[in-house]
C-alpha atoms as a PDB file:
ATOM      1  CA  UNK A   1       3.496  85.266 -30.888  1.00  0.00           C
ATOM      2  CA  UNK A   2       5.771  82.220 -29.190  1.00  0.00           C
ATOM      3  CA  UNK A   3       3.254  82.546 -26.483  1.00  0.00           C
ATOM      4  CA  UNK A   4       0.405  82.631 -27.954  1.00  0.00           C
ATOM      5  CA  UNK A   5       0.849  79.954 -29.905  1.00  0.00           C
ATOM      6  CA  UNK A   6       1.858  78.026 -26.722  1.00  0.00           C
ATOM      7  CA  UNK A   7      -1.085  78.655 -24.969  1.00  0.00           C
ATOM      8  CA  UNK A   8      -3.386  77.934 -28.175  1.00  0.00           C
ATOM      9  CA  UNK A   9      -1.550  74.178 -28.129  1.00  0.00           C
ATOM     10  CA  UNK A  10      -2.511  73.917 -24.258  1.00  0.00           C
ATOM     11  CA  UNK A  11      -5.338  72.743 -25.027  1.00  0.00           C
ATOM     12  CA  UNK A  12      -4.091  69.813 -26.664  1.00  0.00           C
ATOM     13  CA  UNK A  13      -1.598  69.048 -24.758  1.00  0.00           C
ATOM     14  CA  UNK A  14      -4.194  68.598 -21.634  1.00  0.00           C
ATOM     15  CA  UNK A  15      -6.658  66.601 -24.008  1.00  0.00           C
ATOM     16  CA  UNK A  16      -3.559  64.479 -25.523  1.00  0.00           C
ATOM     17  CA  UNK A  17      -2.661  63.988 -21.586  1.00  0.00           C
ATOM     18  CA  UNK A  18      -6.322  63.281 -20.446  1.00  0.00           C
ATOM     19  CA  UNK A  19      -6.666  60.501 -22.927  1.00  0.00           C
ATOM     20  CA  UNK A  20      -3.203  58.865 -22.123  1.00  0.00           C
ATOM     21  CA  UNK A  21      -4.840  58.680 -18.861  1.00  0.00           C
ATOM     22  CA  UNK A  22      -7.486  57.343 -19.650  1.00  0.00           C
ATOM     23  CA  UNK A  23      -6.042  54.721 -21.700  1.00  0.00           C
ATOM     24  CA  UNK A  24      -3.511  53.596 -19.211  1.00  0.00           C
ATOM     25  CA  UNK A  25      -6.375  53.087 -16.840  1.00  0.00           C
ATOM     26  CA  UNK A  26      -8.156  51.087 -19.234  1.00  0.00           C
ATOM     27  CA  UNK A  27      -5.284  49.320 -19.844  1.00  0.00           C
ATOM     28  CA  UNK A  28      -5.137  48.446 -16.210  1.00  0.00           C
ATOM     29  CA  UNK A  29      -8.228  47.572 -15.601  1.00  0.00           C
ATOM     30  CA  UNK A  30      -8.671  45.202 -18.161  1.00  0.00           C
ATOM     31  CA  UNK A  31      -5.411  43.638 -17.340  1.00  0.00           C
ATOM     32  CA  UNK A  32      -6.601  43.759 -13.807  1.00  0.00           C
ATOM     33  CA  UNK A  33      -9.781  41.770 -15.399  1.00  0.00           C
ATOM     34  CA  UNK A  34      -7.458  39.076 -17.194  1.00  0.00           C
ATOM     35  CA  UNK A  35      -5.869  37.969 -13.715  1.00  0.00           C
ATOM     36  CA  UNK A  36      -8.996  38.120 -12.459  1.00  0.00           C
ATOM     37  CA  UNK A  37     -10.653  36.082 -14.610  1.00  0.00           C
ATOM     38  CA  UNK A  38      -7.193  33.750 -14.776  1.00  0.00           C
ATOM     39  CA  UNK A  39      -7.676  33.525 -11.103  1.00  0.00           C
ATOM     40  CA  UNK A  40     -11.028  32.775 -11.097  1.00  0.00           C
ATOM     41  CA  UNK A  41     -10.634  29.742 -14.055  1.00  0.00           C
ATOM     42  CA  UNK A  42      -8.283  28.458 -11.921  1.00  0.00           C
ATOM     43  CA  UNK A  43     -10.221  28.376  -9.154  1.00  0.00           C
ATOM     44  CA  UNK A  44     -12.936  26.779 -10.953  1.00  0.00           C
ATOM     45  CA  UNK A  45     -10.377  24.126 -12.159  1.00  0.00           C
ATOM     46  CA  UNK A  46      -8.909  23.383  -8.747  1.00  0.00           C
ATOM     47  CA  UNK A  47     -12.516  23.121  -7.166  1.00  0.00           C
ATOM     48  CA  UNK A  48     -13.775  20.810 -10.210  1.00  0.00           C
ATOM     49  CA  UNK A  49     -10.016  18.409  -9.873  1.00  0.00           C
ATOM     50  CA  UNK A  50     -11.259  18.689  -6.054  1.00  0.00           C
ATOM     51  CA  UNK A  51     -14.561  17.211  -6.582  1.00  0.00           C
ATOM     52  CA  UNK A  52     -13.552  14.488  -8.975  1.00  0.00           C
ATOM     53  CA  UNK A  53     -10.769  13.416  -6.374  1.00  0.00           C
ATOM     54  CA  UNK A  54     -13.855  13.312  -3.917  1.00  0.00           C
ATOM     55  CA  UNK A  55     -16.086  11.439  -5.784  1.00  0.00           C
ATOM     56  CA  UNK A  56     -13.228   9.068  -7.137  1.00  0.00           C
ATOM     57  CA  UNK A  57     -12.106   8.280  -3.018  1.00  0.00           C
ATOM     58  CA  UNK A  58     -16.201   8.006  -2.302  1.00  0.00           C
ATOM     59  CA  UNK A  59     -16.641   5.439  -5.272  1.00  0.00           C
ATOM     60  CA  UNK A  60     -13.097   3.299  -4.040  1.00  0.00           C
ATOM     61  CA  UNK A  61     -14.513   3.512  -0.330  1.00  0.00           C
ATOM     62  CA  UNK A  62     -17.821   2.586  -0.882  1.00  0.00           C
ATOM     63  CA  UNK A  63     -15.947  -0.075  -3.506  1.00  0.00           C
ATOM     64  CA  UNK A  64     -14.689  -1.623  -0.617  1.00  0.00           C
ATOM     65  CA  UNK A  65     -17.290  -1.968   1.683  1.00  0.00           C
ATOM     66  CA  UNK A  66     -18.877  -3.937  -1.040  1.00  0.00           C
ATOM     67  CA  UNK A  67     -16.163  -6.166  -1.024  1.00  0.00           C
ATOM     68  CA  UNK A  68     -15.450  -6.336   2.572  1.00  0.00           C
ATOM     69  CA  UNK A  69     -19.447  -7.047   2.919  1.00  0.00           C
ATOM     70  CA  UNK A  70     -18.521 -10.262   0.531  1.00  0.00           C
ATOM     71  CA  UNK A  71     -15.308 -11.449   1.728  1.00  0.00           C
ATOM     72  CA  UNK A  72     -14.966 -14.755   3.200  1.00  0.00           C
ATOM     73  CA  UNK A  73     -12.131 -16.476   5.159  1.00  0.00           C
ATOM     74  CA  UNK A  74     -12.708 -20.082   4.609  1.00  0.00           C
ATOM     75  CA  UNK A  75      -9.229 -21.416   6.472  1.00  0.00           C
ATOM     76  CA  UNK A  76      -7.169 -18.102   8.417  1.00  0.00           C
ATOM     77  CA  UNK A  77      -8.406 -14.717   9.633  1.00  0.00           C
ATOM     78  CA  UNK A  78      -5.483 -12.183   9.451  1.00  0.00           C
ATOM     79  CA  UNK A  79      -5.908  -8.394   7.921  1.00  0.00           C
ATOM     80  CA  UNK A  80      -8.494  -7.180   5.622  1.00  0.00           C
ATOM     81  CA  UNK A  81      -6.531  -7.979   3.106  1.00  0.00           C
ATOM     82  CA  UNK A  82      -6.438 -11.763   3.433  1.00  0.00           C
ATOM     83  CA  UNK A  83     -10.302 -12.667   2.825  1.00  0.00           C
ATOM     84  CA  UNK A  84     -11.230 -13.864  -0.463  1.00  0.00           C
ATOM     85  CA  UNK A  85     -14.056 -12.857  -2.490  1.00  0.00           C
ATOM     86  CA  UNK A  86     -16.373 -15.722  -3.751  1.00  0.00           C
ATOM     87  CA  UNK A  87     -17.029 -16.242  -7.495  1.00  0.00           C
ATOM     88  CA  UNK A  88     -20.122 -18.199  -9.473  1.00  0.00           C
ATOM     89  CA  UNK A  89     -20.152 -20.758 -12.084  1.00  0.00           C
ATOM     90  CA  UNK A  90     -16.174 -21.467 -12.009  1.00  0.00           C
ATOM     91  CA  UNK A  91     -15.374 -23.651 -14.764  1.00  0.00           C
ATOM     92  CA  UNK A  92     -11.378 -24.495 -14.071  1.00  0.00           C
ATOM     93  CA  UNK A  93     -10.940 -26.253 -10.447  1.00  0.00           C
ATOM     94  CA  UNK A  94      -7.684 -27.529  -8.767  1.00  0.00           C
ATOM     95  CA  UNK A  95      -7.078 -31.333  -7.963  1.00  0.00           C
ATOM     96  CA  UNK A  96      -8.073 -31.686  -4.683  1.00  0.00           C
ATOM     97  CA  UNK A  97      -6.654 -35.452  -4.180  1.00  0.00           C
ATOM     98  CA  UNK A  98      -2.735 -33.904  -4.556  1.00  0.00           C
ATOM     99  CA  UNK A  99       0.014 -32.034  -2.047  1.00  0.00           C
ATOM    100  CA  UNK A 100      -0.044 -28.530  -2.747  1.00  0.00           C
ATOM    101  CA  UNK A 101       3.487 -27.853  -1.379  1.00  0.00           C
ATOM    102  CA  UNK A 102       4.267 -24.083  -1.474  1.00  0.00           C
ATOM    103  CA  UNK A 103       7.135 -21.921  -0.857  1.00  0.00           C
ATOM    104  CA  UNK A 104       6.619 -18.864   0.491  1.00  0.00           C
ATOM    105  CA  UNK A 105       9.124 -15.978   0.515  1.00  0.00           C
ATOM    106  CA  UNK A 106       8.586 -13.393   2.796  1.00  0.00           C
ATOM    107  CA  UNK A 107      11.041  -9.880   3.361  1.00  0.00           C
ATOM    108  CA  UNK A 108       8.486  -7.003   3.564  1.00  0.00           C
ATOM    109  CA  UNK A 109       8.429  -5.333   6.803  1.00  0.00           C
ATOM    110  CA  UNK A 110       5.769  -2.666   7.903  1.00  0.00           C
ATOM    111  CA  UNK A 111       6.579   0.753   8.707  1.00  0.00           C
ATOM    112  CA  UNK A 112       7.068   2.162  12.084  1.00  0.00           C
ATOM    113  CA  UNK A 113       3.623   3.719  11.718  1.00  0.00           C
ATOM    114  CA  UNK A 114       1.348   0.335  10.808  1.00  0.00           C
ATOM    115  CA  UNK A 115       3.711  -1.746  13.223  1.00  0.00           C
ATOM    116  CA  UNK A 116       0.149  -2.402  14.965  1.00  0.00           C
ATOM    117  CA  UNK A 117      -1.331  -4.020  11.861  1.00  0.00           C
ATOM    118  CA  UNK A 118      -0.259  -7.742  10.574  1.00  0.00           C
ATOM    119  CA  UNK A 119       2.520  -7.478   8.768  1.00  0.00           C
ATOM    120  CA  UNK A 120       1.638  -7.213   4.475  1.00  0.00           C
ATOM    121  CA  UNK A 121       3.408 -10.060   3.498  1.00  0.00           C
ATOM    122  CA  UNK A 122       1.922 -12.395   6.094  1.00  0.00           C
ATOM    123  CA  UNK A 123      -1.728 -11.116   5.364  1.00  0.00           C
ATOM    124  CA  UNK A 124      -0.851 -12.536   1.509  1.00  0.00           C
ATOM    125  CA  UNK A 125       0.446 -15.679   3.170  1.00  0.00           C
ATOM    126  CA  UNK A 126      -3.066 -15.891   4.710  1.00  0.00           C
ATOM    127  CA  UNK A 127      -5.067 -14.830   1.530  1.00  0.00           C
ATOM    128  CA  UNK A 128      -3.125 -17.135  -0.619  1.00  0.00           C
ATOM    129  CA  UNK A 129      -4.189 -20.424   1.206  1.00  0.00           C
ATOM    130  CA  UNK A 130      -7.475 -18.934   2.109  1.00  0.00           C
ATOM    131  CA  UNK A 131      -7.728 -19.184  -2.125  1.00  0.00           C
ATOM    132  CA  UNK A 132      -6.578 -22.490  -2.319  1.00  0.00           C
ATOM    133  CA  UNK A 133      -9.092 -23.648   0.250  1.00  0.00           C
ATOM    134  CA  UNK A 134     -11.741 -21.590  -1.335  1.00  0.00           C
ATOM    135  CA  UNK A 135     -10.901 -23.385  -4.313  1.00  0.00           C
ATOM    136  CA  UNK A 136     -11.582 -26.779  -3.121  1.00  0.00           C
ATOM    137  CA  UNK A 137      -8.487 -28.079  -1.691  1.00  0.00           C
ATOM    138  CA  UNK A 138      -8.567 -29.811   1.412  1.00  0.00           C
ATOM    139  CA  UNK A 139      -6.527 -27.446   4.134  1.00  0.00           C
ATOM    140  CA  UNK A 140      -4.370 -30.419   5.011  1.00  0.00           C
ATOM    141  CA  UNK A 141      -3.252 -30.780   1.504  1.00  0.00           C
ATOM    142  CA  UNK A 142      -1.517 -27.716   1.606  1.00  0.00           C
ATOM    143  CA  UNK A 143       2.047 -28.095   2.714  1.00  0.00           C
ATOM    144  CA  UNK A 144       3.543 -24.316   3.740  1.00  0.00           C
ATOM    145  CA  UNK A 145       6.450 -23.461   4.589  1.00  0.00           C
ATOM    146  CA  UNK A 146       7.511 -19.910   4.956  1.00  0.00           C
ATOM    147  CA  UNK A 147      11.118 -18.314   5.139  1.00  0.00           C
ATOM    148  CA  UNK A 148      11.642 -15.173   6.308  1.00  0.00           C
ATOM    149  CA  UNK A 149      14.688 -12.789   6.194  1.00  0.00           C
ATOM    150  CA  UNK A 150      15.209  -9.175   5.476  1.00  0.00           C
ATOM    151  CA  UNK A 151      13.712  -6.800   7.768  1.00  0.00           C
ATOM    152  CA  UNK A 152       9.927  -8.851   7.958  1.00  0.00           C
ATOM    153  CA  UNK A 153      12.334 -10.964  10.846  1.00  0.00           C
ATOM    154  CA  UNK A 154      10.498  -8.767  13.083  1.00  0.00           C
ATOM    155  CA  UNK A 155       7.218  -9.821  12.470  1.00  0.00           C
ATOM    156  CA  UNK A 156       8.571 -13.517  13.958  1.00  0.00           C
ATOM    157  CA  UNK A 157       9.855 -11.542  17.006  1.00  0.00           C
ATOM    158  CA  UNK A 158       8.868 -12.637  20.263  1.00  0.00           C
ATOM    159  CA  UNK A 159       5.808 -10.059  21.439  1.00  0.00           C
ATOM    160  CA  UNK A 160       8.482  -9.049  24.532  1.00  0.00           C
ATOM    161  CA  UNK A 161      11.231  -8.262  22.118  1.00  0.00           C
ATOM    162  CA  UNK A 162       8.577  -6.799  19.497  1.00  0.00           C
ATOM    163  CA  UNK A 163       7.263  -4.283  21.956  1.00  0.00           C
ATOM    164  CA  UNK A 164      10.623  -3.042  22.951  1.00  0.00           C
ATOM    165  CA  UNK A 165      11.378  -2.014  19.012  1.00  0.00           C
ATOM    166  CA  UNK A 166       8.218  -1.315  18.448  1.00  0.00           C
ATOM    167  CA  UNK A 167       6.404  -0.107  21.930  1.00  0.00           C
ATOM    168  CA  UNK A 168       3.163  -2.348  21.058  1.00  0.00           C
ATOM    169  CA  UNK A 169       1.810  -5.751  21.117  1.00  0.00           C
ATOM    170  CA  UNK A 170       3.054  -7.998  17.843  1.00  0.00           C
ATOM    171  CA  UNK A 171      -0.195  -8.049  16.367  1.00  0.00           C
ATOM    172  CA  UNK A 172       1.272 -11.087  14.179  1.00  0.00           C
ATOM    173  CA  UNK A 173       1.421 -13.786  16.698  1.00  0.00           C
ATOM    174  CA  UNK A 174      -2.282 -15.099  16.239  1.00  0.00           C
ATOM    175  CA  UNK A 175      -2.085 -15.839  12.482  1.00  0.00           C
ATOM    176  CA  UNK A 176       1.612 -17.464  13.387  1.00  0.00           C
ATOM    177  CA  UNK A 177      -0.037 -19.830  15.530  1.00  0.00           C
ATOM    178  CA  UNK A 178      -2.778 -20.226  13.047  1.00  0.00           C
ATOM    179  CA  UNK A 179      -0.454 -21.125  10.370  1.00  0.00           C
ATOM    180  CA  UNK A 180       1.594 -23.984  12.842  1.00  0.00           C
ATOM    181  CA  UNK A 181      -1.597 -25.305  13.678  1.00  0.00           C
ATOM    182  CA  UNK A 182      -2.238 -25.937   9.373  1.00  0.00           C
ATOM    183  CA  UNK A 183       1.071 -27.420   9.472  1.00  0.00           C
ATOM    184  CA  UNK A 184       3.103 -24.541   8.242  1.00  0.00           C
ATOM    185  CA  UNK A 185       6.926 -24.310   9.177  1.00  0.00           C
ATOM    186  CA  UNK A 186       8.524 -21.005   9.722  1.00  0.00           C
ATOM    187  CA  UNK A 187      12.629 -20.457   8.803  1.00  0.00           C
ATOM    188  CA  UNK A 188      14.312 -17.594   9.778  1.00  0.00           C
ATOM    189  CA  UNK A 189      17.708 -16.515   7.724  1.00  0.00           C
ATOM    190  CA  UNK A 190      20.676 -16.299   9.589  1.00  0.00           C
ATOM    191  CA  UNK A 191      22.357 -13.870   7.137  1.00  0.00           C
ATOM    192  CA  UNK A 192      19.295 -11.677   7.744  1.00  0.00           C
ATOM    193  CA  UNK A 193      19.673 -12.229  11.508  1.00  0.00           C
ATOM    194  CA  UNK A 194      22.972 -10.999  11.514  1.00  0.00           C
ATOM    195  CA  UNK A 195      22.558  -7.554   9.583  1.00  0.00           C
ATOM    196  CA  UNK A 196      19.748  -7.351  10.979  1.00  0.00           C
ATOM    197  CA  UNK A 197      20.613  -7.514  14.634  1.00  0.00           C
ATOM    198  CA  UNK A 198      17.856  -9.550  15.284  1.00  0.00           C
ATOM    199  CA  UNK A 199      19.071 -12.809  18.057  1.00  0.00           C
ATOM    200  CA  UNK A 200      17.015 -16.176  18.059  1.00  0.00           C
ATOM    201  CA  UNK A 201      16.417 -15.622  21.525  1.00  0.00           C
ATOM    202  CA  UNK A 202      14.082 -12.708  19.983  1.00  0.00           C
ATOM    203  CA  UNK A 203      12.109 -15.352  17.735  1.00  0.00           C
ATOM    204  CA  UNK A 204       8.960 -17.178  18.779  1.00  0.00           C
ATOM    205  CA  UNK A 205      10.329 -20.536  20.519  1.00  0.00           C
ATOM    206  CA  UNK A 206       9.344 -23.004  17.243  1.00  0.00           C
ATOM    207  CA  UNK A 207      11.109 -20.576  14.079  1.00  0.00           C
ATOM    208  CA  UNK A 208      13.891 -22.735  12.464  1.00  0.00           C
ATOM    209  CA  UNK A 209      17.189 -20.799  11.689  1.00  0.00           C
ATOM    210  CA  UNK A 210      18.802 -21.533   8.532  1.00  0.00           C
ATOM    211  CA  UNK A 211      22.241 -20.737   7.466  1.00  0.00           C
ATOM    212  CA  UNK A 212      20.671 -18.512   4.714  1.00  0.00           C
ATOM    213  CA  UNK A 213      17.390 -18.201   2.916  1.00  0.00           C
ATOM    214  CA  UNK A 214      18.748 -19.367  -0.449  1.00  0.00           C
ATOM    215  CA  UNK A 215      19.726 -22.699   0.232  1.00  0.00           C
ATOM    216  CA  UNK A 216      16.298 -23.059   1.869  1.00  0.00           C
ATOM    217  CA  UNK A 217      14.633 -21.719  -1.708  1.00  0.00           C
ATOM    218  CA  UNK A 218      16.814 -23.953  -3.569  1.00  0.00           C
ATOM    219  CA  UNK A 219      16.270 -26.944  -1.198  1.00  0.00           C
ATOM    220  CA  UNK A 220      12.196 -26.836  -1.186  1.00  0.00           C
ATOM    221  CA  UNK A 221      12.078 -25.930  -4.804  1.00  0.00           C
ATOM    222  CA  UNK A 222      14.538 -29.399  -5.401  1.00  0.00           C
ATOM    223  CA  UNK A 223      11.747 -31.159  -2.910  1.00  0.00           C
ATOM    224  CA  UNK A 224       9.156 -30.189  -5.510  1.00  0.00           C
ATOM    225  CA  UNK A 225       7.786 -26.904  -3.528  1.00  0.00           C
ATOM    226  CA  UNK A 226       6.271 -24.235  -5.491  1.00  0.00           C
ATOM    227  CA  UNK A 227       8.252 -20.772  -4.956  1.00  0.00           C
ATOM    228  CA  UNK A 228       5.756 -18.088  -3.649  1.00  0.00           C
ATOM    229  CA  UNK A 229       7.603 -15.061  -3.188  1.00  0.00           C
ATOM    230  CA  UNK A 230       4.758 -12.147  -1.297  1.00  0.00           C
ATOM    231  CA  UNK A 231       4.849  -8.516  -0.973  1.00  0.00           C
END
């Protein structure tokens, strides 16, 4: 009886089995489609983020070359970043009959890898009285002088000493000599010198060396200079 019965429920048992299969494979394969489809959503995503970055670094390049197209250097050529871009109908205009003494602070120094390019802070030097004289101010009405300490003493190295730290021409000496020729002095910190290693027989022949850059800052700003720090 026991045995007949058993083989009677065998039946079921296969069918019961068949469709536990069969569900377990469904299961899979739809969980199979969910990481799937995850997969291919986040594709999607990554390739849409992709072509917004694209057409975001397209727009800013081809931003630039508009601007670059436009810029003018009306007084000193140094990097791309020190042109000026002309503007219509300006309605507020400096006094061009005055002194426009100005104090500029410079202590950026490139890294290793643009050591070829004009040192940053120098190139905003360059833009800044490329502004003034853009703005109607007579270039021998402006009155720079420019300390330097920090690490940007290398930019006022000697191009001998500059291509032994760096192995390449100091592609800063031209817009140097431009700025002596508009009258601009150049001060070196000795503090700076010191922690930085850096001897005076190492800086171009006509760099003053002061004591330290803050009793320069406080001196010129005393004279009536106007404190420019530049990144």
């Amino acid at each position: 009886m026991r045995k007949r019965f058993f083989f009677l429920l065998l039946p079921c048992f296969s069918l019961l089995f068949a469709s536990a299969q069969k569900l377990m494979r469904d299961s899979l394969l739809r969980a199979k489609d969910s990481i799937l489809l995850a997969k291919e959503t986040e594709l999607r995503a990554q390739f849409h983020a992709d072509s917004l970055k694209v057409e975001k670094e397209f727009a800013e390049k081809t931003k630039w070359k508009n601007i670059e197209a436009r810029e003018q250097f009306p007084a000193l050529k140094g990097d791309e970043y020190s042109g000026i871009i002309p503007v219509s109908e300006v309605t507020e205009t400096p006094d061009p009959n005055i002194n426009y003494k100005i104090l500029f602070e410079v202590t950026v120094n490139n890294p290793d890898s643009t050591a070829k390019n004009i040192n940053s802070s120098l190139d905003e030097v360059a833009r800044v009285i490329n502004l003034h004289v853009a703005s109607g101010i007579p270039a021998k009405r402006i009155l720079p002088v420019i300390v330097v300490h920090a690490a940007a003493l290398n930019a006022l190295k000697t191009n001998e000493a500059y291509q032994k730290k760096y192995k390449t021409d100091n592609p800063n000496l031209k817009l140097i000599a431009d700025l002596q020729k508009m009258g601009a002095k150049f001060i070196a910190c000795g503090q700076a010198m010191e922690f930085f290693e850096v001897k005076k027989e190492e800086l171009l022949p006509d760099v003053k060396v002061s004591l330290t850059a803050q009793t320069v800052l406080t001196h010129y700003q005393l004279k009536g200079y106007v404190w420019h720090p530049v990144q």
